[in-house]
C-alpha atoms as a PDB file:
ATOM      1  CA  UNK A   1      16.817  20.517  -9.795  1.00  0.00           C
ATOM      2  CA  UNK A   2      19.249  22.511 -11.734  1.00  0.00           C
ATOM      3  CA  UNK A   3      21.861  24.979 -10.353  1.00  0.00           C
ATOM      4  CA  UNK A   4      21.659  28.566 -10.894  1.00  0.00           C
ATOM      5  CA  UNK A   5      23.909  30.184 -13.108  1.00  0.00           C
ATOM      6  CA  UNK A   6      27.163  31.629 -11.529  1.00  0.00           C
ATOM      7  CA  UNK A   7      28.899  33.896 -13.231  1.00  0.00           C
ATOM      8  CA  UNK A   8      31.904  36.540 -12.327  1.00  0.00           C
ATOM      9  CA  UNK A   9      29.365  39.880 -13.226  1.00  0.00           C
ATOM     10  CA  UNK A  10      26.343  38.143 -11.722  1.00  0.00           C
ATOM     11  CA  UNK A  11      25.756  41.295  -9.813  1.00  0.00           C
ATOM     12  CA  UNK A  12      26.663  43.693 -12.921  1.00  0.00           C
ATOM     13  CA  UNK A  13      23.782  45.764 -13.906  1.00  0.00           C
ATOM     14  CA  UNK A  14      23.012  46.851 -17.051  1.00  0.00           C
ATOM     15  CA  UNK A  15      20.845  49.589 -16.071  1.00  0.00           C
ATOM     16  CA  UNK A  16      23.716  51.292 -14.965  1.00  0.00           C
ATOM     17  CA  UNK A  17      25.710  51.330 -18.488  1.00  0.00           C
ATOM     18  CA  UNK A  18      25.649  54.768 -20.419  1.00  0.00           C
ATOM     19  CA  UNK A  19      25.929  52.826 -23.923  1.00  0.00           C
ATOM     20  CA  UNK A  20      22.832  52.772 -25.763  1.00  0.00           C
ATOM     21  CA  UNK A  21      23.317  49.062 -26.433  1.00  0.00           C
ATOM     22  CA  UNK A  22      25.398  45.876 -25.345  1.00  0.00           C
ATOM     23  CA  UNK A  23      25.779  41.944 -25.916  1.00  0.00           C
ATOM     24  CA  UNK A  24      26.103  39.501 -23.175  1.00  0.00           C
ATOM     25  CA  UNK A  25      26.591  36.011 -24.106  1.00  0.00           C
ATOM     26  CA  UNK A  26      26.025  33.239 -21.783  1.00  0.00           C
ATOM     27  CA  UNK A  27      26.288  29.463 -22.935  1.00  0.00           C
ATOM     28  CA  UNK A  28      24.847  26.816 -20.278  1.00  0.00           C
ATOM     29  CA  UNK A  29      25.542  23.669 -22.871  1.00  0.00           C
ATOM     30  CA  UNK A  30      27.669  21.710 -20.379  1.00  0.00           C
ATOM     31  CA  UNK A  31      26.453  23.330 -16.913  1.00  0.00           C
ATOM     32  CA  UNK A  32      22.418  23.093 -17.793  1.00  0.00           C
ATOM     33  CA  UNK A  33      22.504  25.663 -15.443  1.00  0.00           C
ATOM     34  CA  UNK A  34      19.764  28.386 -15.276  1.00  0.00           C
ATOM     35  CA  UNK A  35      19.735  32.347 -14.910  1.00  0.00           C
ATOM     36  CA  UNK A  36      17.351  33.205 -11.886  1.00  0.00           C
ATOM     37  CA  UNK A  37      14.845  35.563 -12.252  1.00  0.00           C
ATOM     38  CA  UNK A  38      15.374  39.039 -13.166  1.00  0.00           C
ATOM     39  CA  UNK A  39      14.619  41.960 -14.502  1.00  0.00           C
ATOM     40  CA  UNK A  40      15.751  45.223 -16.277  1.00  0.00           C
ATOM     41  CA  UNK A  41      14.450  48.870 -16.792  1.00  0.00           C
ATOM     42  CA  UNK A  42      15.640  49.018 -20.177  1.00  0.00           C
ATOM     43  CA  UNK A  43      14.392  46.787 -23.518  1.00  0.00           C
ATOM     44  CA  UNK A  44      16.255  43.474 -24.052  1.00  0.00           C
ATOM     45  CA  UNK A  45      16.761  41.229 -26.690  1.00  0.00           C
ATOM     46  CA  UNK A  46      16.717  37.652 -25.693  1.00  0.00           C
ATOM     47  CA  UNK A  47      17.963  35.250 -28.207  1.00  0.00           C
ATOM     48  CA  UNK A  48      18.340  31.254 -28.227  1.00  0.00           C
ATOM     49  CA  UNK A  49      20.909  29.924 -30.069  1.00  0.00           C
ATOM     50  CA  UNK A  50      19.904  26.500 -28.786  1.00  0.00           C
ATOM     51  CA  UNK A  51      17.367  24.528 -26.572  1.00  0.00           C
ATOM     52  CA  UNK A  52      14.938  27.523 -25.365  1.00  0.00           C
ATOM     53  CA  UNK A  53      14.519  30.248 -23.056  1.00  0.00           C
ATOM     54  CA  UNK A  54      11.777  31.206 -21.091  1.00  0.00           C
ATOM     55  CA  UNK A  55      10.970  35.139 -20.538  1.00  0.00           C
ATOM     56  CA  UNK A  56       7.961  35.787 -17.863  1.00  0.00           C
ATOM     57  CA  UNK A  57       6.198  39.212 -18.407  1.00  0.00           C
ATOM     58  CA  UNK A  58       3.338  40.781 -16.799  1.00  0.00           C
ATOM     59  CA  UNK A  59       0.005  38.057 -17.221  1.00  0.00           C
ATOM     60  CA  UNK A  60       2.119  36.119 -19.428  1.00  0.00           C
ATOM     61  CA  UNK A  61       5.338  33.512 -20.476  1.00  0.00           C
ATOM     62  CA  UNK A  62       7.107  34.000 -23.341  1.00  0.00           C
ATOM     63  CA  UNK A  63       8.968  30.849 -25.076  1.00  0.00           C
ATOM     64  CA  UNK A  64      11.571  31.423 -26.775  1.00  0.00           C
ATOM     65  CA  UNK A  65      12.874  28.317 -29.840  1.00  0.00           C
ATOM     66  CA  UNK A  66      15.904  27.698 -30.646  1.00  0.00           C
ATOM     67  CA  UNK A  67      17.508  30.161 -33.542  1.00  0.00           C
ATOM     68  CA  UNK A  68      14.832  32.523 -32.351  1.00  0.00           C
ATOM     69  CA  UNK A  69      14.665  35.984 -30.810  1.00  0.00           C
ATOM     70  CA  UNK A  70      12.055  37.918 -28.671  1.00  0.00           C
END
């Protein structure tokens, strides 16, 4: 089973920032680690630069390919 993802801002929330956008980056290449489950009030963009992410919405589970955006 893989580890979850530690980070220092783990606990930041994105929710709470005034700007109207910003970029987190988060590269797992060596770790394999995973984010846990979460969620956010505002829109995202979810991008995979490699291997694939997987987003789960409401009835459904989004797949996201490498080089590819959802």
């Amino acid at each position: 089973m893989r580890q979850p993802l530690r980070w220092p801002w783990l606990d930041f929330d994105v929710d709470q920032v005034a700007a109207p956008a910003i970029a987190i980056g988060v590269d797992v290449t060596e770790t394999r680690a995973e984010v846990r489950e979460h969620w956010h009030r505002k829109g995202q963009l979810v991008f995979a630069l490699g291997g694939a992410v997987t987003c789960r919405v409401p009835n459904e589970l989004w797949m996201v390919p490498p080089h590819c955006g959802v």
